[in-house]
C-alpha atoms as a PDB file:
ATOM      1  CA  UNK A   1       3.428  63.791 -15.464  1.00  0.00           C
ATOM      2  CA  UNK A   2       0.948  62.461 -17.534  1.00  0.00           C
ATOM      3  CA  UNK A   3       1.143  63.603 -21.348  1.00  0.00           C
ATOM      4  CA  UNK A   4      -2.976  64.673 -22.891  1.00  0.00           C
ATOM      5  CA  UNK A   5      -3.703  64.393 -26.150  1.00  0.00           C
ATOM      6  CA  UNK A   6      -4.379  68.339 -25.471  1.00  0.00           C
ATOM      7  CA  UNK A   7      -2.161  70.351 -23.700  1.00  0.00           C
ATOM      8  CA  UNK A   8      -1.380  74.193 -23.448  1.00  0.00           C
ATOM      9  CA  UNK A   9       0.674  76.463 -21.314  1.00  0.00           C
ATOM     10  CA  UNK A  10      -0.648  77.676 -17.862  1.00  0.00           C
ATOM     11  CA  UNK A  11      -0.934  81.318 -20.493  1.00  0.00           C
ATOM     12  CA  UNK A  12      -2.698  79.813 -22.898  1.00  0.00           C
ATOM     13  CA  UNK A  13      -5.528  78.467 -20.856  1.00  0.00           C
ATOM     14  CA  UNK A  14      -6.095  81.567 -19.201  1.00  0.00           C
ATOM     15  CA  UNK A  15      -6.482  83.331 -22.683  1.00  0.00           C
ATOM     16  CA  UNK A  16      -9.340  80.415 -23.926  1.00  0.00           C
ATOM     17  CA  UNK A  17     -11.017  80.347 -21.090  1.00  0.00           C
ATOM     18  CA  UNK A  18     -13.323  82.326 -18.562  1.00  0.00           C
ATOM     19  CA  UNK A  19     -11.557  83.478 -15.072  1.00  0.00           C
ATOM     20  CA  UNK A  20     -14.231  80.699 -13.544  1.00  0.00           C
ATOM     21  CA  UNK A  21     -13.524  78.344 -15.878  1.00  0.00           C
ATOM     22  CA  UNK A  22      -9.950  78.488 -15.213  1.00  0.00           C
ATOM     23  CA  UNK A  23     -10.659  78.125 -11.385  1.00  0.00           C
ATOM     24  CA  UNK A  24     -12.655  75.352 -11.685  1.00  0.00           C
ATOM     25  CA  UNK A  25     -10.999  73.231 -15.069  1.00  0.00           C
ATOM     26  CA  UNK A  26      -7.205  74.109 -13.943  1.00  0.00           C
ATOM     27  CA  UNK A  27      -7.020  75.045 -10.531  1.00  0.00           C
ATOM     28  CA  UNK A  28      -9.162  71.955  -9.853  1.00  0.00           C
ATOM     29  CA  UNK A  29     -12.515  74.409  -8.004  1.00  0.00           C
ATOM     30  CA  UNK A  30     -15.481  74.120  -7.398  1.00  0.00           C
ATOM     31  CA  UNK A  31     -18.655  76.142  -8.423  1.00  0.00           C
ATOM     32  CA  UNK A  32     -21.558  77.237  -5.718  1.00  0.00           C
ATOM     33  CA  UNK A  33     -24.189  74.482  -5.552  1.00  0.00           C
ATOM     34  CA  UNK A  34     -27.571  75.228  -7.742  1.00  0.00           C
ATOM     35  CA  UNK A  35     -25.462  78.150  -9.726  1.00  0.00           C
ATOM     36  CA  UNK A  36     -24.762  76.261 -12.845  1.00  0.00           C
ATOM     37  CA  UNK A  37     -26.583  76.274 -16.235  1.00  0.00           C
ATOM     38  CA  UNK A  38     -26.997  72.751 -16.398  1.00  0.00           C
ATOM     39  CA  UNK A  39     -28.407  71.969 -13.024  1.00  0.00           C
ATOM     40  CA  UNK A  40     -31.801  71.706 -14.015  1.00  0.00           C
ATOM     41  CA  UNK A  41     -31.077  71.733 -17.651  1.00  0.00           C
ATOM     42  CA  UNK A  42     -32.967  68.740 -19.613  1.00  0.00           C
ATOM     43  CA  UNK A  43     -32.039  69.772 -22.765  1.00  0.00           C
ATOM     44  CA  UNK A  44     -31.082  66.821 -25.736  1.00  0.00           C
ATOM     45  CA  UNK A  45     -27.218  66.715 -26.531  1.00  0.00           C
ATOM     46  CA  UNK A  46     -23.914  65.976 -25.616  1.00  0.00           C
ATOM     47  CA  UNK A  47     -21.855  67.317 -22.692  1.00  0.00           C
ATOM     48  CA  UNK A  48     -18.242  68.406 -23.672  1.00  0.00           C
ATOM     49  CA  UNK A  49     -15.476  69.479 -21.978  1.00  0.00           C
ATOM     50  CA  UNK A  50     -15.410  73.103 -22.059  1.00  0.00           C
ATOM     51  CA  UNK A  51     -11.931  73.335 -22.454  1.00  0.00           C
ATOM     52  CA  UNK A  52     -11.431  71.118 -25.338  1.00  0.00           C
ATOM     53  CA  UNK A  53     -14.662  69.606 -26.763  1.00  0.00           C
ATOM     54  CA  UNK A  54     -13.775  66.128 -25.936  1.00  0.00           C
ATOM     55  CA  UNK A  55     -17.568  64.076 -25.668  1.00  0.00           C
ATOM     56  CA  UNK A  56     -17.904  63.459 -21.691  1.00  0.00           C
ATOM     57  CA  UNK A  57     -21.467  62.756 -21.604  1.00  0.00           C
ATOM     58  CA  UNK A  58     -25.306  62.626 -23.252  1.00  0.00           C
ATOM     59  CA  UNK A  59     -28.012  63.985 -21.877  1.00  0.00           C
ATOM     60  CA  UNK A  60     -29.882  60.267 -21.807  1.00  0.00           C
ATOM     61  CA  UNK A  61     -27.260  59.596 -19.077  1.00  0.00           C
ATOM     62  CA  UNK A  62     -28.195  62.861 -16.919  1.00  0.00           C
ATOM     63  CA  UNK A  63     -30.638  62.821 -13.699  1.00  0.00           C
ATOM     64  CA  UNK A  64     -31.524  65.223 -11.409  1.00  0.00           C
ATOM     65  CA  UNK A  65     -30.006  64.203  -7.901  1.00  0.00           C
ATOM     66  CA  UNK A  66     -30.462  67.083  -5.864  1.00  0.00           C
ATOM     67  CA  UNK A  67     -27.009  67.738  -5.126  1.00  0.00           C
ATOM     68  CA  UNK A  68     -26.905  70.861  -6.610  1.00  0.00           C
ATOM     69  CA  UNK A  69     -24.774  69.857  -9.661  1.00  0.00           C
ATOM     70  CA  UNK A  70     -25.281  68.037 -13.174  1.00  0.00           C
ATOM     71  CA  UNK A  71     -25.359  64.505 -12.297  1.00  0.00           C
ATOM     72  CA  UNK A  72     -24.917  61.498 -14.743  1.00  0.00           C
ATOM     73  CA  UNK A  73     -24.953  57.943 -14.332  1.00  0.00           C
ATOM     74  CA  UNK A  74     -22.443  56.857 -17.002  1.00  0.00           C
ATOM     75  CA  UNK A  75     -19.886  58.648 -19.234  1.00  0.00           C
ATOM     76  CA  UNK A  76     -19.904  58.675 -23.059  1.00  0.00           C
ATOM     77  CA  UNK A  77     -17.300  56.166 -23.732  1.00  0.00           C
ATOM     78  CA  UNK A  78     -15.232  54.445 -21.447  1.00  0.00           C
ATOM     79  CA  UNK A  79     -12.079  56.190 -22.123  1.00  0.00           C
ATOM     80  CA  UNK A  80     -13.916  60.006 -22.002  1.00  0.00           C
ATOM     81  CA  UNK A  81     -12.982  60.640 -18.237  1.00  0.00           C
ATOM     82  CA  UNK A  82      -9.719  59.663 -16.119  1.00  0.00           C
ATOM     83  CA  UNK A  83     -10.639  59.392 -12.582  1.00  0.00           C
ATOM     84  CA  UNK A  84      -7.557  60.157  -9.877  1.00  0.00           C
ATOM     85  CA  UNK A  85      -8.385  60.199  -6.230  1.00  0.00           C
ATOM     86  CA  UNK A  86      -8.343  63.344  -3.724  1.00  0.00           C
ATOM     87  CA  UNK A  87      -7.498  63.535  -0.068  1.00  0.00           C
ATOM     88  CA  UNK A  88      -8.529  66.995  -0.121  1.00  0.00           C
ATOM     89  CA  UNK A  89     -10.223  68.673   2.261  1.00  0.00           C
ATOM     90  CA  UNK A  90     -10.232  65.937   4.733  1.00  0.00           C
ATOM     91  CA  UNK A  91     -12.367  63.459   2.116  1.00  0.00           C
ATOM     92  CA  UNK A  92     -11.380  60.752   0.066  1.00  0.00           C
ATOM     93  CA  UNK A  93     -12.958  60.847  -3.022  1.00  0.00           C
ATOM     94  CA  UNK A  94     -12.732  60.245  -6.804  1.00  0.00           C
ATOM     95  CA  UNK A  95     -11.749  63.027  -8.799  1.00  0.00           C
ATOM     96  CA  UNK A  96     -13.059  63.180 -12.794  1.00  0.00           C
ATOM     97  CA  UNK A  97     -11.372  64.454 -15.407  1.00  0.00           C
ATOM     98  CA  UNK A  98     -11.240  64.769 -19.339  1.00  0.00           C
ATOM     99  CA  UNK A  99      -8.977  62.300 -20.427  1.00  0.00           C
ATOM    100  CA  UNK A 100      -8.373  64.353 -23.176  1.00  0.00           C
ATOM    101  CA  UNK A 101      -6.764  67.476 -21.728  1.00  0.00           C
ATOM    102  CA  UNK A 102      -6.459  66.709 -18.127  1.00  0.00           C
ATOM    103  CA  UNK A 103      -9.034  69.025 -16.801  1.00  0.00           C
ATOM    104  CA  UNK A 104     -10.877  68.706 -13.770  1.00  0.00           C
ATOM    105  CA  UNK A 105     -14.573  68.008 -13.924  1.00  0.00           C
ATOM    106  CA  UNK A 106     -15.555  67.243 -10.871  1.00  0.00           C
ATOM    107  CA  UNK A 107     -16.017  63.828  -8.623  1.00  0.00           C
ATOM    108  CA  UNK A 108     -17.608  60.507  -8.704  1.00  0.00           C
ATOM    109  CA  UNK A 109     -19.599  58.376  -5.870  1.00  0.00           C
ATOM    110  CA  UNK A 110     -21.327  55.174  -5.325  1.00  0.00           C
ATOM    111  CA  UNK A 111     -24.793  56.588  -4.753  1.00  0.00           C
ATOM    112  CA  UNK A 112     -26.221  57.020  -8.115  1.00  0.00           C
ATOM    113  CA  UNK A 113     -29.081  55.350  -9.895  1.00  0.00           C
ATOM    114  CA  UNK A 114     -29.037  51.738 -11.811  1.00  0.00           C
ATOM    115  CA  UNK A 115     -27.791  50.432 -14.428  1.00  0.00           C
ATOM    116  CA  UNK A 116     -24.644  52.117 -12.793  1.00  0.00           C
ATOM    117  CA  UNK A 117     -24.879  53.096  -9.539  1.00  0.00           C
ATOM    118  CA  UNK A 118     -22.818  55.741  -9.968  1.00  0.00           C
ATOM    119  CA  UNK A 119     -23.347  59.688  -9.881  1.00  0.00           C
ATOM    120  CA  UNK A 120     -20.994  61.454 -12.100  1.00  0.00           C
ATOM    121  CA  UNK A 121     -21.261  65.050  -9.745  1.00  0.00           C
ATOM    122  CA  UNK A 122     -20.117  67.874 -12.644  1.00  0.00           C
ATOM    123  CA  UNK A 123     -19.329  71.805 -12.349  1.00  0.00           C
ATOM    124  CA  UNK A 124     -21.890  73.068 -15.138  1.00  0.00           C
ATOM    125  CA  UNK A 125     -18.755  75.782 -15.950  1.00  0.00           C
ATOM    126  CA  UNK A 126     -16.781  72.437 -16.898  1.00  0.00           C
ATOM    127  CA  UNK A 127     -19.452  71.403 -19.549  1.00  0.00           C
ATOM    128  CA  UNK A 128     -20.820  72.769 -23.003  1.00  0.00           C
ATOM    129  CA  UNK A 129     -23.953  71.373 -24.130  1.00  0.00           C
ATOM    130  CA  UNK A 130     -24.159  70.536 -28.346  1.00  0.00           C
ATOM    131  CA  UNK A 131     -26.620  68.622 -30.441  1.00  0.00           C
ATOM    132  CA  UNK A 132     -25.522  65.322 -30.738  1.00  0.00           C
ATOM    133  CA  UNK A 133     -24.808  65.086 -34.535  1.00  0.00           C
ATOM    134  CA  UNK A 134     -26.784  62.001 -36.562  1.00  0.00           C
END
């Protein structure tokens, strides 16, 4: 098993964070579609990983796709995310998640805008939104 730079006991997540954010950041869920704060957010700042703070995104890099989630076109650094795939649920996809504490963020695909390509699809309950500091 893969050692983060962050890690706590099953216990100690659940006393940090929100019974959703559990579900979703642990337990690898998913939040409804067009439910999150950050769908339609366009708000200036960095996106964080709500379970540990590590940078995951800026707002430059987010786009409205329509998919009902946060979208972005490129992360914050190229070591910010760790990607794994999933079989689940009868898909093969690309799972995201903070490379700093192992929590799941959501999934990648290849349908996203230029320069990338990419669309970065993010639960809003994964994500806090700062100022990005000069």
């Amino acid at each position: 098993m893969k050692r983060y730079e962050v890690e706590r006991g099953e216990q100690e997540w659940r006393t940090v964070l929100s019974p959703e954010q559990y579900r979703v950041l642990r337990e690898a869920g998913t939040e409804r579609p067009f439910s999150g704060r950050y769908v339609d957010a366009d708000d200036d700042g960095v996106y964080r990983c709500a379970a540990c703070g590590n940078a995951l995104f800026r707002s430059e890099a987010k786009y409205h796709s329509g998919c009902g989630w946060p979208s972005f076109y490129e992360a914050v650094s190229p070591g910010a995310l760790e990607e794994l795939p999933d079989t689940s649920h009868g898909m093969t996809r690309t799972e995201i998640r903070c490379a700093r504490c192992g929590s799941h963020l959501g999934h990648v695909f290849e349908d996203g805008p230029e320069p990338t390509g990419l669309r970065f699809c993010m639960n809003s309950v994964a994500l806090d939104l700062t100022p990005e500091e000069d």
